[in-house]
C-alpha atoms as a PDB file:
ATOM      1  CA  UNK A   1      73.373 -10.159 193.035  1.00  0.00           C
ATOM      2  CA  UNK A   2      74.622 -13.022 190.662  1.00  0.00           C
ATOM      3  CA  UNK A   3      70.809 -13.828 190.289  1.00  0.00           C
ATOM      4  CA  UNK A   4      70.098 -10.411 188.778  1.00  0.00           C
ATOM      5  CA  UNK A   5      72.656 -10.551 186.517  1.00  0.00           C
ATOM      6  CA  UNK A   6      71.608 -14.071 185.095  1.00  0.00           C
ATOM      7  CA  UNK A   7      67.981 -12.665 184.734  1.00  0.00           C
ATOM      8  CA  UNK A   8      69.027  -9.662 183.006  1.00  0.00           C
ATOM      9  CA  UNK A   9      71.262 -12.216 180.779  1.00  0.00           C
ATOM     10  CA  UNK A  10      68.439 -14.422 179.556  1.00  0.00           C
ATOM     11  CA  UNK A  11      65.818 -11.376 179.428  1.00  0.00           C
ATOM     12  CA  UNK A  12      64.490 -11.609 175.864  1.00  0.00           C
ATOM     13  CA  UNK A  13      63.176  -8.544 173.872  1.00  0.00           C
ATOM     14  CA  UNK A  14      62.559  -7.326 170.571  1.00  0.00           C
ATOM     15  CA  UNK A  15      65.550  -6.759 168.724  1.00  0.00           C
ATOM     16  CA  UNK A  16      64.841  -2.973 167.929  1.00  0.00           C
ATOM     17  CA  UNK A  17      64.228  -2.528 171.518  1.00  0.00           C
ATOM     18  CA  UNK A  18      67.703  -4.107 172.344  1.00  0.00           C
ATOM     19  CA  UNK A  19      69.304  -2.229 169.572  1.00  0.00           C
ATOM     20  CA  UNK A  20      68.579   0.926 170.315  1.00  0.00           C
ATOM     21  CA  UNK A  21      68.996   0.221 174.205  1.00  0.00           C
ATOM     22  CA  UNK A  22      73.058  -0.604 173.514  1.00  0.00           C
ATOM     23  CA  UNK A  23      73.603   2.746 171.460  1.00  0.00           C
ATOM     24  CA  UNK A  24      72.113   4.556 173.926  1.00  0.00           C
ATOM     25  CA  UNK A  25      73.787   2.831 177.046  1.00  0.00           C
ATOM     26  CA  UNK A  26      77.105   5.077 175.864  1.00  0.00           C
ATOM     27  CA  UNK A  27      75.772   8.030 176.960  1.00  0.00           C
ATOM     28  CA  UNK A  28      74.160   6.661 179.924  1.00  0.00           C
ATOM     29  CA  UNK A  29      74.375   8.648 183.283  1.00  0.00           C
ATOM     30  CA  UNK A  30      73.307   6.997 186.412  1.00  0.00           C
ATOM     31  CA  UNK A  31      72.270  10.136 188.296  1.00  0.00           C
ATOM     32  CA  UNK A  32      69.535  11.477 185.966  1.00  0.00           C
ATOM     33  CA  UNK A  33      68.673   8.023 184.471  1.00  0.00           C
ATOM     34  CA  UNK A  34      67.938   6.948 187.968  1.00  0.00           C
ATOM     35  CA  UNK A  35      65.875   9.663 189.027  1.00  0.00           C
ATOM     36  CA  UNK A  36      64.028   9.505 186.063  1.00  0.00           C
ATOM     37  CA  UNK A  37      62.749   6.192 186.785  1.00  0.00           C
ATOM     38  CA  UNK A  38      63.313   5.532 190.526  1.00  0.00           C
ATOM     39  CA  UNK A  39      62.656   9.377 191.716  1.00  0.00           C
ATOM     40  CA  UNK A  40      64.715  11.786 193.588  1.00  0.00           C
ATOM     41  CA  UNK A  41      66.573  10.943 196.597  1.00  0.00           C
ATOM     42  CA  UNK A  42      69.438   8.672 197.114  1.00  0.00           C
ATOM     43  CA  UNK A  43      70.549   6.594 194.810  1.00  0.00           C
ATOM     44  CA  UNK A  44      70.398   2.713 195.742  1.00  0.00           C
ATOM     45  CA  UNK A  45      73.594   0.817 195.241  1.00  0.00           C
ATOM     46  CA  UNK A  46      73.685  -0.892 191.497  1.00  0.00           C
ATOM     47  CA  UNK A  47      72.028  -4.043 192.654  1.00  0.00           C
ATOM     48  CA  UNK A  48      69.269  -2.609 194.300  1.00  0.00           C
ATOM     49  CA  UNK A  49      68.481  -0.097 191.310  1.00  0.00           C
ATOM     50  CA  UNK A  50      68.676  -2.924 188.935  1.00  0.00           C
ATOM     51  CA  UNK A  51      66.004  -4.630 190.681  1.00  0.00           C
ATOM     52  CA  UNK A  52      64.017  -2.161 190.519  1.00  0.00           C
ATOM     53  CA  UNK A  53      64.918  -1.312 186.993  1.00  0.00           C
ATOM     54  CA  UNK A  54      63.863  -4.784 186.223  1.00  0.00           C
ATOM     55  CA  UNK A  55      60.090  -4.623 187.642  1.00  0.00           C
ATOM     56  CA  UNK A  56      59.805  -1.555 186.243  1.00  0.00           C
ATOM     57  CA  UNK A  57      60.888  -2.774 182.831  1.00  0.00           C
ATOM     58  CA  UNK A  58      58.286  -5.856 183.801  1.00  0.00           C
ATOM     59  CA  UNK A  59      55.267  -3.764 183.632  1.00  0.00           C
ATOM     60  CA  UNK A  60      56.505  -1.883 180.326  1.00  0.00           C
ATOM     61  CA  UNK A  61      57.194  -5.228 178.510  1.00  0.00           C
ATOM     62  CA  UNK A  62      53.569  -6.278 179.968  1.00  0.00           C
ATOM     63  CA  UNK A  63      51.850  -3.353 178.070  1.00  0.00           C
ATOM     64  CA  UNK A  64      54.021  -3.621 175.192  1.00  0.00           C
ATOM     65  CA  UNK A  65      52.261  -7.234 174.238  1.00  0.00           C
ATOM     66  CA  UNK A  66      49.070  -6.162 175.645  1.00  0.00           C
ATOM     67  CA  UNK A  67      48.944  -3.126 173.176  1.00  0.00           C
ATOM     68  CA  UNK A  68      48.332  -1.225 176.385  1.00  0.00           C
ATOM     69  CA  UNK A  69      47.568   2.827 175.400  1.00  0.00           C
ATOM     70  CA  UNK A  70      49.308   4.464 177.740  1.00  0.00           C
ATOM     71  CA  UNK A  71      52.506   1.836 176.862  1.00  0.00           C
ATOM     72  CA  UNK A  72      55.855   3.891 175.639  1.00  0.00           C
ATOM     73  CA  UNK A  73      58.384   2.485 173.652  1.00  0.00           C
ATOM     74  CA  UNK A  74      61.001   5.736 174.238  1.00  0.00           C
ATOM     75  CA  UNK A  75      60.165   4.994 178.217  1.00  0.00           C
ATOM     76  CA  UNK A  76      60.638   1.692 177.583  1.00  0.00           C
ATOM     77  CA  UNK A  77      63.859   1.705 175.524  1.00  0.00           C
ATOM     78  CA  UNK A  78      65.355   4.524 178.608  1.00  0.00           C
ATOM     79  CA  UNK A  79      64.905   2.303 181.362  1.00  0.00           C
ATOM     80  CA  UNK A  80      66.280  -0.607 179.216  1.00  0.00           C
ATOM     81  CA  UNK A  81      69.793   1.751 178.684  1.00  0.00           C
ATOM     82  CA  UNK A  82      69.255   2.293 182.266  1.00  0.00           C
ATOM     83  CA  UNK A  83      69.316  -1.760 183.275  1.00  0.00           C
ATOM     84  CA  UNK A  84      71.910  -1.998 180.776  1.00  0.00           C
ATOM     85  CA  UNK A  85      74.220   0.541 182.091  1.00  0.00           C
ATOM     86  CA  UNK A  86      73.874  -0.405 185.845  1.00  0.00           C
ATOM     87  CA  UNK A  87      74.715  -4.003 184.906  1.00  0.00           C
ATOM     88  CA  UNK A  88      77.724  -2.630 183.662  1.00  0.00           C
ATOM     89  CA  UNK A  89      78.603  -0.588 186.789  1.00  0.00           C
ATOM     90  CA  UNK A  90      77.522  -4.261 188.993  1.00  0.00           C
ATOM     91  CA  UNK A  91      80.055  -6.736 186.513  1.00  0.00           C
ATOM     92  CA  UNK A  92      82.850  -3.251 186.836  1.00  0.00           C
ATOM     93  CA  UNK A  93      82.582  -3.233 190.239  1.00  0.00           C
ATOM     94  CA  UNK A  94      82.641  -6.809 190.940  1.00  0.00           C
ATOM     95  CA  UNK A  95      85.680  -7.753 188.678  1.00  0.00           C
ATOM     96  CA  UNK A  96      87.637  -4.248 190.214  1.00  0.00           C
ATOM     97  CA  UNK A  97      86.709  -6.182 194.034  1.00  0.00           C
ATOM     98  CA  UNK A  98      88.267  -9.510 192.429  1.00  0.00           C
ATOM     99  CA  UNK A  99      91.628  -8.080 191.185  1.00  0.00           C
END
């Protein structure tokens, strides 16, 4: 799961995108965040999600520089909080395993 942190760590996008991704990652909730994007059901583990997350995210950052119509910068900013705040939950997880 290393790898999908590193990708999410060199993962460049607009600044505004970014910015408003990090306020709203305080208020994330991984339950209805989840659902929203990956549908009802059980919830993957973190790494799993954030995989996921990160095709998902793929496709949105695809019709962002394509101008695509149907493209959505409010979906695009939630699922951004929502890669943010399970790559918080991964690195929480992983340092509470190491201590």
């Amino acid at each position: 799961m290393n790898d999908i942190l590193t990708t999410l760590d060199r993962l460049r996008r607009p600044p505004l995108l970014i910015r408003a991704a990090r306020i709203g990652v305080s208020d994330y909730h991984r339950g209805p965040h989840l659902r929203r994007h990956l549908g009802f059901g059980a919830l993957p583990r973190s790494g799993a999600a954030l995989v996921r997350l990160v095709e998902i995210e793929a496709e949105l950052e695809r019709d962002r520089k394509q101008r695509a119509a149907g493209y959505s910068a409010a979906r695009h900013v939630d699922v951004l909080i929502a890669m943010m705040g399970e790559a918080r939950l991964m690195r929480a997880t992983r340092l509470a395993s190491v201590v």
